[in-house]
Protein backbone atom coordinates (compact mmCIF):
# COMPACT_ATOMS: atom_id res chain seq x y z
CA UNK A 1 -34.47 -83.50 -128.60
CA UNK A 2 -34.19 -83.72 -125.11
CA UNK A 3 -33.30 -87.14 -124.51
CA UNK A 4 -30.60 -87.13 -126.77
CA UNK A 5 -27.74 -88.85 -125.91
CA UNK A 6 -24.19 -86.69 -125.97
CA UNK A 7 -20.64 -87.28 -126.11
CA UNK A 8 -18.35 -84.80 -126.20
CA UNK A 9 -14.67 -85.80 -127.17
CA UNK A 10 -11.71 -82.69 -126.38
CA UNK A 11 -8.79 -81.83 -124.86
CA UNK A 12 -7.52 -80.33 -121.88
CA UNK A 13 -6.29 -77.13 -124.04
CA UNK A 14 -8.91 -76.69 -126.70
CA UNK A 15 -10.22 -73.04 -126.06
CA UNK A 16 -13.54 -74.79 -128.63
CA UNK A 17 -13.81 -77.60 -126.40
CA UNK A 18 -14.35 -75.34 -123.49
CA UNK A 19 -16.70 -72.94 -125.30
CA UNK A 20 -18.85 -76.00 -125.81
CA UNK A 21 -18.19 -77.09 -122.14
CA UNK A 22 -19.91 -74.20 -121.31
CA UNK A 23 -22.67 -74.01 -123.91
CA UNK A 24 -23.68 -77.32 -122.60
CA UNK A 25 -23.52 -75.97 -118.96
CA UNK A 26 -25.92 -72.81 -120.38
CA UNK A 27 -28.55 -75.04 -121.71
CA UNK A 28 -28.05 -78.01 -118.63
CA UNK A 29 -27.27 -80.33 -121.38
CA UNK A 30 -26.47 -83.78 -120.24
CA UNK A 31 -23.11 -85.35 -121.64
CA UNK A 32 -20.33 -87.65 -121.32
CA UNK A 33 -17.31 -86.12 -122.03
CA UNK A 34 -14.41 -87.71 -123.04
CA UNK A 35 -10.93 -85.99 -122.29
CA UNK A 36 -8.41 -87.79 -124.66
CA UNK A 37 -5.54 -85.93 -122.90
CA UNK A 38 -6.31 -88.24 -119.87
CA UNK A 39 -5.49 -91.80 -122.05
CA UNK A 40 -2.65 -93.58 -122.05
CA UNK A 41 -1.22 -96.02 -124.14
CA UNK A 42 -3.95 -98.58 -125.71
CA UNK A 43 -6.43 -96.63 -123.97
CA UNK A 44 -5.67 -93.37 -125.45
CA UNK A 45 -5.18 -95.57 -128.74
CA UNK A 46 -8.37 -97.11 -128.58
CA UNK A 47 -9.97 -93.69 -128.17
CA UNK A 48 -8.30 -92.35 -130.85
CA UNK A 49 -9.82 -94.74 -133.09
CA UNK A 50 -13.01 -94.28 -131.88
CA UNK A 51 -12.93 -90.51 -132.49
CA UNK A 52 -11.47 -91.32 -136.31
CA UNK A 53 -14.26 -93.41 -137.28
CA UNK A 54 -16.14 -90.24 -136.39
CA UNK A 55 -14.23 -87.70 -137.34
CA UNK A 56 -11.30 -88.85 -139.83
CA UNK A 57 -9.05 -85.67 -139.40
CA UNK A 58 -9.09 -86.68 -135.78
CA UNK A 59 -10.09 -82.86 -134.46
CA UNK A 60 -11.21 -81.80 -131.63
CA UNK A 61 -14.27 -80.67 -130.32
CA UNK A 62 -15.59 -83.89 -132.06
CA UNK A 63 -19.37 -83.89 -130.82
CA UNK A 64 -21.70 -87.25 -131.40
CA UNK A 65 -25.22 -86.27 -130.48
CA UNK A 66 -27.89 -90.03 -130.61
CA UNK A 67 -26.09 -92.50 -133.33
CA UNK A 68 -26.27 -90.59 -136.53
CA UNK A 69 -25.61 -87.06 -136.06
CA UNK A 70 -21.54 -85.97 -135.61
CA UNK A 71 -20.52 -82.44 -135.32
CA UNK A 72 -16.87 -81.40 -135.58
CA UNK A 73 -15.72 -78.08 -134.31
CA UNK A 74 -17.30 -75.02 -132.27
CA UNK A 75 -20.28 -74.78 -134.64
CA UNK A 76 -22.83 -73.75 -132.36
CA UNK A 77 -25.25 -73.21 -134.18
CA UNK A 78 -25.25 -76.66 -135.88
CA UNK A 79 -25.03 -78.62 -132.07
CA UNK A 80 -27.85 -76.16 -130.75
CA UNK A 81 -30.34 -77.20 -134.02
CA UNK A 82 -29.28 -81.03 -133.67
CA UNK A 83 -30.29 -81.11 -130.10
CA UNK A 84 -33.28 -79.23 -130.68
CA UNK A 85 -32.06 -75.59 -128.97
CA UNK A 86 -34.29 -72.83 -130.29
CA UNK A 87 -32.91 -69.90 -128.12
């Protein structure tokens, strides 16, 4: 899946979110990461509801890979076999 499209929603101090950071680095997958921390107000708001209608318990790494596929947590595995990674 090469051309998938990737969003990566974290924090600033999630040790997961920065494993992933770095997987993504590994493989030179292309994302757009989102780092909620950053927000303010009804920015940070907005965001927030964005990443609960993904994610409901509102946790972070929350990982949206095309439209349909979402993938909560430092489950490697899972994110390397959505975007197609067989090493």
């Amino acid at each position: 899946m090469a051309n998938a499209t990737t969003k990566l929603y974290g924090l600033s101090t999630c040790c997961h979110c920065r494993a992933i950071k770095k997987m993504f680095a590994e493989y030179n997958i292309n994302y757009d990461y989102v780092q909620v921390d950053d927000f303010k107000g009804e920015e940070r708001k907005a965001i927030l509801e964005e990443i609960k209608a993904l994610n409901p318990m509102c946790s972070f790494p929350t990982i949206k890979i095309n439209k349909e596929t979402v993938i909560v947590g430092n489950k490697k595995n899972d994110i390397k076999k959505a975007l197609g990674i067989t090493k």
